[in-house]
PDB file of N, CA and C in Angstrom:
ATOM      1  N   UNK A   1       5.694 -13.403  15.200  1.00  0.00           N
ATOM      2  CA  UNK A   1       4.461 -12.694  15.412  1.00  0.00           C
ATOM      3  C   UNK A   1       3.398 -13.116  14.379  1.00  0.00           C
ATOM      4  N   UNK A   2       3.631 -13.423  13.322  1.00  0.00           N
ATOM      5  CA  UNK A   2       2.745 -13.457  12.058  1.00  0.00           C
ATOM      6  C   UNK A   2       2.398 -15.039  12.185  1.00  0.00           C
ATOM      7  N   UNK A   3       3.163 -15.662  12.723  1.00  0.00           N
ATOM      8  CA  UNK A   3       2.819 -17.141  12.688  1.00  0.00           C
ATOM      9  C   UNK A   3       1.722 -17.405  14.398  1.00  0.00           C
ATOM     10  N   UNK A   4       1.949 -16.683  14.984  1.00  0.00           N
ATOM     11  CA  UNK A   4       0.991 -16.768  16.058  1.00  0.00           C
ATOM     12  C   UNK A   4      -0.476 -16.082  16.104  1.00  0.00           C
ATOM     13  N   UNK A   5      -0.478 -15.147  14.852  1.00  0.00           N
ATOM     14  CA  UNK A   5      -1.527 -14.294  14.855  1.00  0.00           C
ATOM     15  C   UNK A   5      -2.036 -15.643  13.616  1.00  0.00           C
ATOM     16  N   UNK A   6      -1.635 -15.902  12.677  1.00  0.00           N
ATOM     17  CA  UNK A   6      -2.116 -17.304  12.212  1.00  0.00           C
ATOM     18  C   UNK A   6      -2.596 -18.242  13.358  1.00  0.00           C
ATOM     19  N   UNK A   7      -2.093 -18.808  13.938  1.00  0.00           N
ATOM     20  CA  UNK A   7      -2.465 -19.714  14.584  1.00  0.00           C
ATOM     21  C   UNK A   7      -3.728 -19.440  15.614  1.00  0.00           C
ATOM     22  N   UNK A   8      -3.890 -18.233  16.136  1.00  0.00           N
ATOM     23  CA  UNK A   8      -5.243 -17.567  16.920  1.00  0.00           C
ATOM     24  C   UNK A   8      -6.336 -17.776  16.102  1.00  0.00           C
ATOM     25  N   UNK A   9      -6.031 -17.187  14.530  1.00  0.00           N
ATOM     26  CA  UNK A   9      -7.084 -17.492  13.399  1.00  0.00           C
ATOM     27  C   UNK A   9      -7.422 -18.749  13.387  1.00  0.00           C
ATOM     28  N   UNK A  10      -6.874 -19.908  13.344  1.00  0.00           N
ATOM     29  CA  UNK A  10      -6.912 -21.168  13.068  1.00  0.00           C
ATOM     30  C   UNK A  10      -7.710 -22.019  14.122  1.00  0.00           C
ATOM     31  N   UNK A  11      -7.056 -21.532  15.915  1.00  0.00           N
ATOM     32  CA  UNK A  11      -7.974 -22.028  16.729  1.00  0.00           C
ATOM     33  C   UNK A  11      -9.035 -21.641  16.874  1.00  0.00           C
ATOM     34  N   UNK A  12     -10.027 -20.689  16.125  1.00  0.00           N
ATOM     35  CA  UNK A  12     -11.438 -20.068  16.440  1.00  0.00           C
ATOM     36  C   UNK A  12     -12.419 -20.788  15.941  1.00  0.00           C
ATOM     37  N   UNK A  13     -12.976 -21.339  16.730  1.00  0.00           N
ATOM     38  CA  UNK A  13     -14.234 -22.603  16.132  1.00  0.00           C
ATOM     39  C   UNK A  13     -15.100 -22.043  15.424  1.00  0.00           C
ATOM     40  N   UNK A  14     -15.600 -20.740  15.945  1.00  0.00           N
ATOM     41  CA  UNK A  14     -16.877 -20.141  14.714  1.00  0.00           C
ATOM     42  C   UNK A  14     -16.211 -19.501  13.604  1.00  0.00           C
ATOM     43  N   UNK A  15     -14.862 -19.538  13.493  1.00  0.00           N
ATOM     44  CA  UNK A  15     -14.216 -18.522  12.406  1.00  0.00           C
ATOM     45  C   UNK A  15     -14.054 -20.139  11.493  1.00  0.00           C
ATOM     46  N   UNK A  16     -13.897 -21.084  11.904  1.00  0.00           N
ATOM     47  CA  UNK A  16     -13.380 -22.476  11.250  1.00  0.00           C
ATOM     48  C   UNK A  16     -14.717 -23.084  10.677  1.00  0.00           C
ATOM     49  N   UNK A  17     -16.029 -22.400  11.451  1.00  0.00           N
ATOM     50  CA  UNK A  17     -17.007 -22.709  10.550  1.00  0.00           C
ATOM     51  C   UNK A  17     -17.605 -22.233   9.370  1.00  0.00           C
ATOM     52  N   UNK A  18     -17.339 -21.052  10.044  1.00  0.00           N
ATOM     53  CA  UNK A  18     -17.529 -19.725   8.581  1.00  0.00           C
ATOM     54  C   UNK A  18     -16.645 -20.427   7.315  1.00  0.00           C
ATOM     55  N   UNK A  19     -15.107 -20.633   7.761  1.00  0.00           N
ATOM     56  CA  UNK A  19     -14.319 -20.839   6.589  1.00  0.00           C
ATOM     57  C   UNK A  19     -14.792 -22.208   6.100  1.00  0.00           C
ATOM     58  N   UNK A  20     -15.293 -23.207   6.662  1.00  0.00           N
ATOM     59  CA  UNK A  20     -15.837 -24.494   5.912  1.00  0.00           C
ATOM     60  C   UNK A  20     -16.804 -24.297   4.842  1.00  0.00           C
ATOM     61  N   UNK A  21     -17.681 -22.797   5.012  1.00  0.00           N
ATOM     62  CA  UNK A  21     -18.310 -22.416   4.134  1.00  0.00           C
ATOM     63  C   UNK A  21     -18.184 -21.824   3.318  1.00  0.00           C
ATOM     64  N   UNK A  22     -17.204 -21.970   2.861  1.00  0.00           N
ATOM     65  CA  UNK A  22     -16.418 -21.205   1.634  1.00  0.00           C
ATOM     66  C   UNK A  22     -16.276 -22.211   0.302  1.00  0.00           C
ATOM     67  N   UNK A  23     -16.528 -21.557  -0.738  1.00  0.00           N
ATOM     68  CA  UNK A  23     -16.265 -22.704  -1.638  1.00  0.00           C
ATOM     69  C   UNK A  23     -14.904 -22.395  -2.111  1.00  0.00           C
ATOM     70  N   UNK A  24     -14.522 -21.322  -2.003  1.00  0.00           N
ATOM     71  CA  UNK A  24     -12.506 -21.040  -2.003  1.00  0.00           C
ATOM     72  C   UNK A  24     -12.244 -20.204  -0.950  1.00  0.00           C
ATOM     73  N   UNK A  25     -11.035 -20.275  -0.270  1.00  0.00           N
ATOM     74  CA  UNK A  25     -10.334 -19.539   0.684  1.00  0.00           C
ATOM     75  C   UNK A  25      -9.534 -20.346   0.687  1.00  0.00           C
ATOM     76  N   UNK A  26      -8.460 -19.373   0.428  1.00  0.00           N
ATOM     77  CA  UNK A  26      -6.730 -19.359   0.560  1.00  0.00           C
ATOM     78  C   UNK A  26      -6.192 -17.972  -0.003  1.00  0.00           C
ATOM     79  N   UNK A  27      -4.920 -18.291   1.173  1.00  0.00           N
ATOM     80  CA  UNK A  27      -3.965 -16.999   1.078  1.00  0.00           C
ATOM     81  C   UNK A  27      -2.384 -18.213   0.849  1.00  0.00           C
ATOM     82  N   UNK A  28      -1.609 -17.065   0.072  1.00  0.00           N
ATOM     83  CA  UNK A  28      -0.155 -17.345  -0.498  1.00  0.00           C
ATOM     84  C   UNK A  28       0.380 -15.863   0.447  1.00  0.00           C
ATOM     85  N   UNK A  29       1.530 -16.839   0.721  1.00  0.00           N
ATOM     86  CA  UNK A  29       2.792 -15.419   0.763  1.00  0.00           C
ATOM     87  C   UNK A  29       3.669 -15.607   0.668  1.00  0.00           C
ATOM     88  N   UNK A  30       3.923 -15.037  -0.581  1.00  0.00           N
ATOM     89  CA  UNK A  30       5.747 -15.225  -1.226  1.00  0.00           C
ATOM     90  C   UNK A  30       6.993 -13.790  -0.744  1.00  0.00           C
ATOM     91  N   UNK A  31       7.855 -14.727  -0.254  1.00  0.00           N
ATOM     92  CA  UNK A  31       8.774 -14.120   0.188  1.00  0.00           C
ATOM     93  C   UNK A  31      10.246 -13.859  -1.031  1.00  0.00           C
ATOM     94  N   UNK A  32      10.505 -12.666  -0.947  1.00  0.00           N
ATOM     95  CA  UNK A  32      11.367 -12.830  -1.802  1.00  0.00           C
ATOM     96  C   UNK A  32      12.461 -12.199  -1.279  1.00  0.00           C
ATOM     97  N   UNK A  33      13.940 -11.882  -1.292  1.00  0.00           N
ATOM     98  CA  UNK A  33      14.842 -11.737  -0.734  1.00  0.00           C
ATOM     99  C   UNK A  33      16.091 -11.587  -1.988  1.00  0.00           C
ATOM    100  N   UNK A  34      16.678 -10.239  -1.497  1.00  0.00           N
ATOM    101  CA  UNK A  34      17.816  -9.807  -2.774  1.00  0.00           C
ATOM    102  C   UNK A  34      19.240  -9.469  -1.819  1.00  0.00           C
ATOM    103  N   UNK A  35      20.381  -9.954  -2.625  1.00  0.00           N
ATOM    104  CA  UNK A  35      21.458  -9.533  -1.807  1.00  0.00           C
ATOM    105  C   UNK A  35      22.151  -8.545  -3.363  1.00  0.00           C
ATOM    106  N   UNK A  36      22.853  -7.483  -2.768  1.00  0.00           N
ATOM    107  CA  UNK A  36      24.050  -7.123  -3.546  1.00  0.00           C
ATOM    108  C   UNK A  36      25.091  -7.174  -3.241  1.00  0.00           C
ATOM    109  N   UNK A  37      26.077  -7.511  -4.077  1.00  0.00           N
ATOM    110  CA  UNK A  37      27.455  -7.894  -3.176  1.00  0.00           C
ATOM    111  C   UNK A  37      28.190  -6.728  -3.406  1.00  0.00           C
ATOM    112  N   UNK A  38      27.842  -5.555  -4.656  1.00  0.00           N
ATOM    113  CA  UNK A  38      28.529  -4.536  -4.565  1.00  0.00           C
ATOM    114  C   UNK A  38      28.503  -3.690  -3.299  1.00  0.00           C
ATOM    115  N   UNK A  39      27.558  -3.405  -2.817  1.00  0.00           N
ATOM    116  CA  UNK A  39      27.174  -2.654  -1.519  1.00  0.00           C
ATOM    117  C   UNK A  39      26.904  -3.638  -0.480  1.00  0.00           C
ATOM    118  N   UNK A  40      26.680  -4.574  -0.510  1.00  0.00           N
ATOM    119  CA  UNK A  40      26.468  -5.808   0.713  1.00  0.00           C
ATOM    120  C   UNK A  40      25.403  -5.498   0.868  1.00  0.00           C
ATOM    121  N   UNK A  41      24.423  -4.903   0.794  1.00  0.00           N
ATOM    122  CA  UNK A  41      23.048  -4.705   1.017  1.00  0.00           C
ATOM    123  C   UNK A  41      21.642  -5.672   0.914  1.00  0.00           C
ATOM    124  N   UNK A  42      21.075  -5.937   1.614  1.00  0.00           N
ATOM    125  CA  UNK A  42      20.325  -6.726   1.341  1.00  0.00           C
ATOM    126  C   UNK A  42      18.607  -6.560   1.788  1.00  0.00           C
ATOM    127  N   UNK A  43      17.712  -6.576   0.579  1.00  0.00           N
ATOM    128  CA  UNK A  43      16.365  -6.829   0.899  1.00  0.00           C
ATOM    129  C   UNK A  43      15.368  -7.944   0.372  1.00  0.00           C
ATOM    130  N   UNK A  44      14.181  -7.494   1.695  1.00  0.00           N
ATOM    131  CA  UNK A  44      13.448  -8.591   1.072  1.00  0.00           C
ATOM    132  C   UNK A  44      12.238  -7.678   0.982  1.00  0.00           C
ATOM    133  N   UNK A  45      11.248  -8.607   0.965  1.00  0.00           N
ATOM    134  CA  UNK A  45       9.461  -8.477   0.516  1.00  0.00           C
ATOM    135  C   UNK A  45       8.647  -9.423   0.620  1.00  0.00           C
ATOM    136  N   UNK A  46       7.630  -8.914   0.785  1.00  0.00           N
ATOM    137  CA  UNK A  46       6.430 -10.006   0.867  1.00  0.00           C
ATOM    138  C   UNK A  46       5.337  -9.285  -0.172  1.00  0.00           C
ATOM    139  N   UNK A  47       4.405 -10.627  -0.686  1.00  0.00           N
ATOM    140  CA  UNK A  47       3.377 -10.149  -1.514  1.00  0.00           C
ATOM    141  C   UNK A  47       2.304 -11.227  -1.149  1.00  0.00           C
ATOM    142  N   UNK A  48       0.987 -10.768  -0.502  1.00  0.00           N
ATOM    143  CA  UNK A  48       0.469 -11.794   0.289  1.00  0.00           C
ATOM    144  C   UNK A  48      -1.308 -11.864  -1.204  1.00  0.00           C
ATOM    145  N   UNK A  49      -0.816 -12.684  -1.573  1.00  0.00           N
ATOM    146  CA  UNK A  49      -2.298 -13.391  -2.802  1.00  0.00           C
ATOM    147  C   UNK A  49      -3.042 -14.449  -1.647  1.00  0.00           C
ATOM    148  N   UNK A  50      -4.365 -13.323  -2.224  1.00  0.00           N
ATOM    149  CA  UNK A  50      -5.297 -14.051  -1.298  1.00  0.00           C
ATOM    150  C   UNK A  50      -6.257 -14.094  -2.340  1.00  0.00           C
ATOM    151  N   UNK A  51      -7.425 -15.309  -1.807  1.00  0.00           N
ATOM    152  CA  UNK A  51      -8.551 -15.332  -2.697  1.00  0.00           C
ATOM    153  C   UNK A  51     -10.153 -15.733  -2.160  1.00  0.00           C
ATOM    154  N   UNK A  52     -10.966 -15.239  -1.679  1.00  0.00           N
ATOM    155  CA  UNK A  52     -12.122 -15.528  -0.933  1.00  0.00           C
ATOM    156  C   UNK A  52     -13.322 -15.214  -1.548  1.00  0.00           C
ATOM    157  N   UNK A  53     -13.891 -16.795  -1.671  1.00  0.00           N
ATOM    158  CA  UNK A  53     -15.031 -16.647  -2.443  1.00  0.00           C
ATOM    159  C   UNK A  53     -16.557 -17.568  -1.497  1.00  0.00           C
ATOM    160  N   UNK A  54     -17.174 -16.763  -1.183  1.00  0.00           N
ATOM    161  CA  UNK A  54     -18.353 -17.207  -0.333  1.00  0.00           C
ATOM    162  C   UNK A  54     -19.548 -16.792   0.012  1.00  0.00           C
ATOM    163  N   UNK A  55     -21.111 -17.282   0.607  1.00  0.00           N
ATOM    164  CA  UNK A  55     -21.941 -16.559   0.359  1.00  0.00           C
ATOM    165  C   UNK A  55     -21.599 -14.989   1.567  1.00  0.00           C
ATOM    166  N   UNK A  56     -22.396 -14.415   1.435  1.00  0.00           N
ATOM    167  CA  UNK A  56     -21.734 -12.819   2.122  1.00  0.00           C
ATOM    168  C   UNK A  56     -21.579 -12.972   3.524  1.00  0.00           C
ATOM    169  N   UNK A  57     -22.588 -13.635   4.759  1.00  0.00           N
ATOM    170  CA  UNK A  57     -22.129 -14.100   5.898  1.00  0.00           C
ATOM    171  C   UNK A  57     -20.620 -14.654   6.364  1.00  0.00           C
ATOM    172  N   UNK A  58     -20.322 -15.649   5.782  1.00  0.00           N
ATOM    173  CA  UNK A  58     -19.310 -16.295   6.388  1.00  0.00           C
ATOM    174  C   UNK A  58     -17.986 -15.760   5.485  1.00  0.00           C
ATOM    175  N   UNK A  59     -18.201 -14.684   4.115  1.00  0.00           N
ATOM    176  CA  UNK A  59     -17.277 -14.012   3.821  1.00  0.00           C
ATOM    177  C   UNK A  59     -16.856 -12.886   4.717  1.00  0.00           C
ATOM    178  N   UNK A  60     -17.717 -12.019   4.985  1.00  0.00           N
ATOM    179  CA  UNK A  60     -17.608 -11.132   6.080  1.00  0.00           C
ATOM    180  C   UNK A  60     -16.864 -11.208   7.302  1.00  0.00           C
ATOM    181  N   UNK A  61     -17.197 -12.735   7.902  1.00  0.00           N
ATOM    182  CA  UNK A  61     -16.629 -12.802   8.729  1.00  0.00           C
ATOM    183  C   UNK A  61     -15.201 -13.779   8.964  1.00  0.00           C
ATOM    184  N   UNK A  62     -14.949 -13.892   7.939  1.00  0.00           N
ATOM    185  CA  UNK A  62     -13.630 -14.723   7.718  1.00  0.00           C
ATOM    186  C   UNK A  62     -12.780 -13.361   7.357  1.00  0.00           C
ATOM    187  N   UNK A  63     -13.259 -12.601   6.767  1.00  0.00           N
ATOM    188  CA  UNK A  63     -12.700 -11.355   6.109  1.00  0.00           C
ATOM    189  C   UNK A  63     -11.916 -10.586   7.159  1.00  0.00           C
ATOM    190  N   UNK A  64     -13.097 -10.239   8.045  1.00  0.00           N
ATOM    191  CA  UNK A  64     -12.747  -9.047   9.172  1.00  0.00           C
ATOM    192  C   UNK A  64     -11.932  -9.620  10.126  1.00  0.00           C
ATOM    193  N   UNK A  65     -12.460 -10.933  10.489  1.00  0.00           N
ATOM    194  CA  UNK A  65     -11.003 -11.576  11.112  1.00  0.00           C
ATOM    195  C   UNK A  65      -9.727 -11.519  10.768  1.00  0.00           C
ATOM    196  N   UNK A  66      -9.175 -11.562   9.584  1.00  0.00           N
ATOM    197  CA  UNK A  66      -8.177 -11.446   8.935  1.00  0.00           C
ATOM    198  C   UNK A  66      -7.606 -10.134   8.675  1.00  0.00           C
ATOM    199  N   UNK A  67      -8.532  -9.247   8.218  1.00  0.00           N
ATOM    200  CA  UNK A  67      -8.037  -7.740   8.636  1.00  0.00           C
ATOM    201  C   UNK A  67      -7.867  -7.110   9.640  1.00  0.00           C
ATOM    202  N   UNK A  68      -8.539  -7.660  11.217  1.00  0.00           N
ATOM    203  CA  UNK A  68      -8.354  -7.238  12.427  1.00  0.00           C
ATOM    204  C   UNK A  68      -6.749  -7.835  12.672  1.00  0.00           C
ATOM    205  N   UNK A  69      -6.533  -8.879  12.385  1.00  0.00           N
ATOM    206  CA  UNK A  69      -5.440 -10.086  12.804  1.00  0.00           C
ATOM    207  C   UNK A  69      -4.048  -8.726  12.281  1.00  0.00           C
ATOM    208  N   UNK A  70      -4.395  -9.186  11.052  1.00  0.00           N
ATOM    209  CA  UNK A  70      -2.930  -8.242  10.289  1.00  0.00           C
ATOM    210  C   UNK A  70      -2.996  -7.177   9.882  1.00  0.00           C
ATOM    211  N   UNK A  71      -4.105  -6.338  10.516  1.00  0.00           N
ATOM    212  CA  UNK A  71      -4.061  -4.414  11.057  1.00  0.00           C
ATOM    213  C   UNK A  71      -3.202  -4.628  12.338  1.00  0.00           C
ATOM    214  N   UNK A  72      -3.078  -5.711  13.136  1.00  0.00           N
ATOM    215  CA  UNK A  72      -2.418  -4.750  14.376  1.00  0.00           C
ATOM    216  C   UNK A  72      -0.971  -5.158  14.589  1.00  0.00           C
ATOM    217  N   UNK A  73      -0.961  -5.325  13.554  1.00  0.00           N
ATOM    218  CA  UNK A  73       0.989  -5.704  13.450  1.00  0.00           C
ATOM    219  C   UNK A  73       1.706  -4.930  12.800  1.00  0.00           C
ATOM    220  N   UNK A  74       2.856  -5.069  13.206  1.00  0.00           N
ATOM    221  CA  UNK A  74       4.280  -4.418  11.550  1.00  0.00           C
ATOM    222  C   UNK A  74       4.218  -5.342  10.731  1.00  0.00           C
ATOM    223  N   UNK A  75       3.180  -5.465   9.423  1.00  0.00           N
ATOM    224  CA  UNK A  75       3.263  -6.365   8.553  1.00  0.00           C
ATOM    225  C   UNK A  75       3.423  -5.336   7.165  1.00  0.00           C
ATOM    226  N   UNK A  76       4.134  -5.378   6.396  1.00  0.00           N
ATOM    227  CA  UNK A  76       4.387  -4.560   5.398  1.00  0.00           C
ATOM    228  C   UNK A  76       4.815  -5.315   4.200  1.00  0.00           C
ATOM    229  N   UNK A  77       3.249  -5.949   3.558  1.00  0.00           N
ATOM    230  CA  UNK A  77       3.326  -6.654   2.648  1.00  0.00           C
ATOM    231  C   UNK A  77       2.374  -6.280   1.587  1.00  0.00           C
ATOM    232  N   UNK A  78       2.539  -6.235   0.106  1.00  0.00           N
ATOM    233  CA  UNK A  78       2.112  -6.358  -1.032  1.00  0.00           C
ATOM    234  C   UNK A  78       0.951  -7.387  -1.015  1.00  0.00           C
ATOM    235  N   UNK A  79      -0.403  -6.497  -1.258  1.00  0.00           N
ATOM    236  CA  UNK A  79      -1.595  -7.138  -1.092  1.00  0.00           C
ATOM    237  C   UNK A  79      -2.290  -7.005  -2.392  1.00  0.00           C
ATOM    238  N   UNK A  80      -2.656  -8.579  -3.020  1.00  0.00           N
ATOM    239  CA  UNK A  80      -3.484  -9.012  -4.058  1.00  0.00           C
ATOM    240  C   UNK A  80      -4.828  -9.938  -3.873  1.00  0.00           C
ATOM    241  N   UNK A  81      -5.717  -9.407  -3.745  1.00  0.00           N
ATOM    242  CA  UNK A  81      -6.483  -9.618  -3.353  1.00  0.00           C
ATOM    243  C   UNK A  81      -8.363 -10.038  -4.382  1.00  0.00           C
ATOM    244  N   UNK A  82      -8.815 -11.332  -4.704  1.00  0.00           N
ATOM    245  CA  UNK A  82      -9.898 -10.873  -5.521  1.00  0.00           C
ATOM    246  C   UNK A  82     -10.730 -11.704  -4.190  1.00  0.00           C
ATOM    247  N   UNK A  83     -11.888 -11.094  -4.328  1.00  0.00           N
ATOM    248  CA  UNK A  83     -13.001 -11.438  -3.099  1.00  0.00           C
ATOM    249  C   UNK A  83     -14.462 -11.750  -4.465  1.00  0.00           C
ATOM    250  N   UNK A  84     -15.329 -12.690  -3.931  1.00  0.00           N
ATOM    251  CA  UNK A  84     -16.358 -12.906  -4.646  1.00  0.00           C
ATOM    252  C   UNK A  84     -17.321 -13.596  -4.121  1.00  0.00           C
ATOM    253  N   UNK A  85     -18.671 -12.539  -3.385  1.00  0.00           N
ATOM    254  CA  UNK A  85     -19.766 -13.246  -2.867  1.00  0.00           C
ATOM    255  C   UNK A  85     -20.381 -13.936  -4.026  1.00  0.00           C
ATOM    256  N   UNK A  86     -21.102 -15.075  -3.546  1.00  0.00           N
ATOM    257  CA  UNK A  86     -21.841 -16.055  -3.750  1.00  0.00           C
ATOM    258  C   UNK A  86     -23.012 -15.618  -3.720  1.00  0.00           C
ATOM    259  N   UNK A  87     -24.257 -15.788  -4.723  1.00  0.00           N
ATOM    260  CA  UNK A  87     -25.357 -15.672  -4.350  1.00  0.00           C
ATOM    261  C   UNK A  87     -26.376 -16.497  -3.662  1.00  0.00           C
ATOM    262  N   UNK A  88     -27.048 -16.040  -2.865  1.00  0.00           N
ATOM    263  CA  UNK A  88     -27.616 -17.030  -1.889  1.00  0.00           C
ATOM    264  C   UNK A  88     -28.173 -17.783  -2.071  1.00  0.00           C
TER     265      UNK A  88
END
């Protein structure tokens, strides 16, 4: 699910222009994963580092895309986040 809601993001031509106008954008997501062997139990996690820096137009809208995308899922990940408009 998370890799197809990526990939919708990716094919959007005006969302791919917005993001060309970025002087940073990127997201990380580290997965991490624990076993115990006393209880056999096992978890994981996600912690998704993102970083978007652009003038306020094409931040906005790279933004809301991305929060529409992964509001409508079961995504239950640890969000780090610094955002920084550009002045015009």
């Amino acid at each position: 699910m998370f890799k197809e809601k990526c990939t919708t993001l990716q094919s959007d031509e005006d969302l791919k222009k917005s993001a060309k106008e970025m002087a940073r954008s990127f997201c990380v997501i580290v997965y991490q994963s624990s076993y115990n062997p006393a209880d056999k139990k096992s978890s994981a996690k996600y912690d998704n580092y993102r970083v978007l820096v652009a003038k306020k137009e094409p931040l906005e809208k790279v933004k809301a895309a991305i929060y529409s995308s992964m509001d409508s899922g079961n995504f239950t990940f640890k969000l780090n986040e610094q955002i920084q408009v550009q002045d015009e």
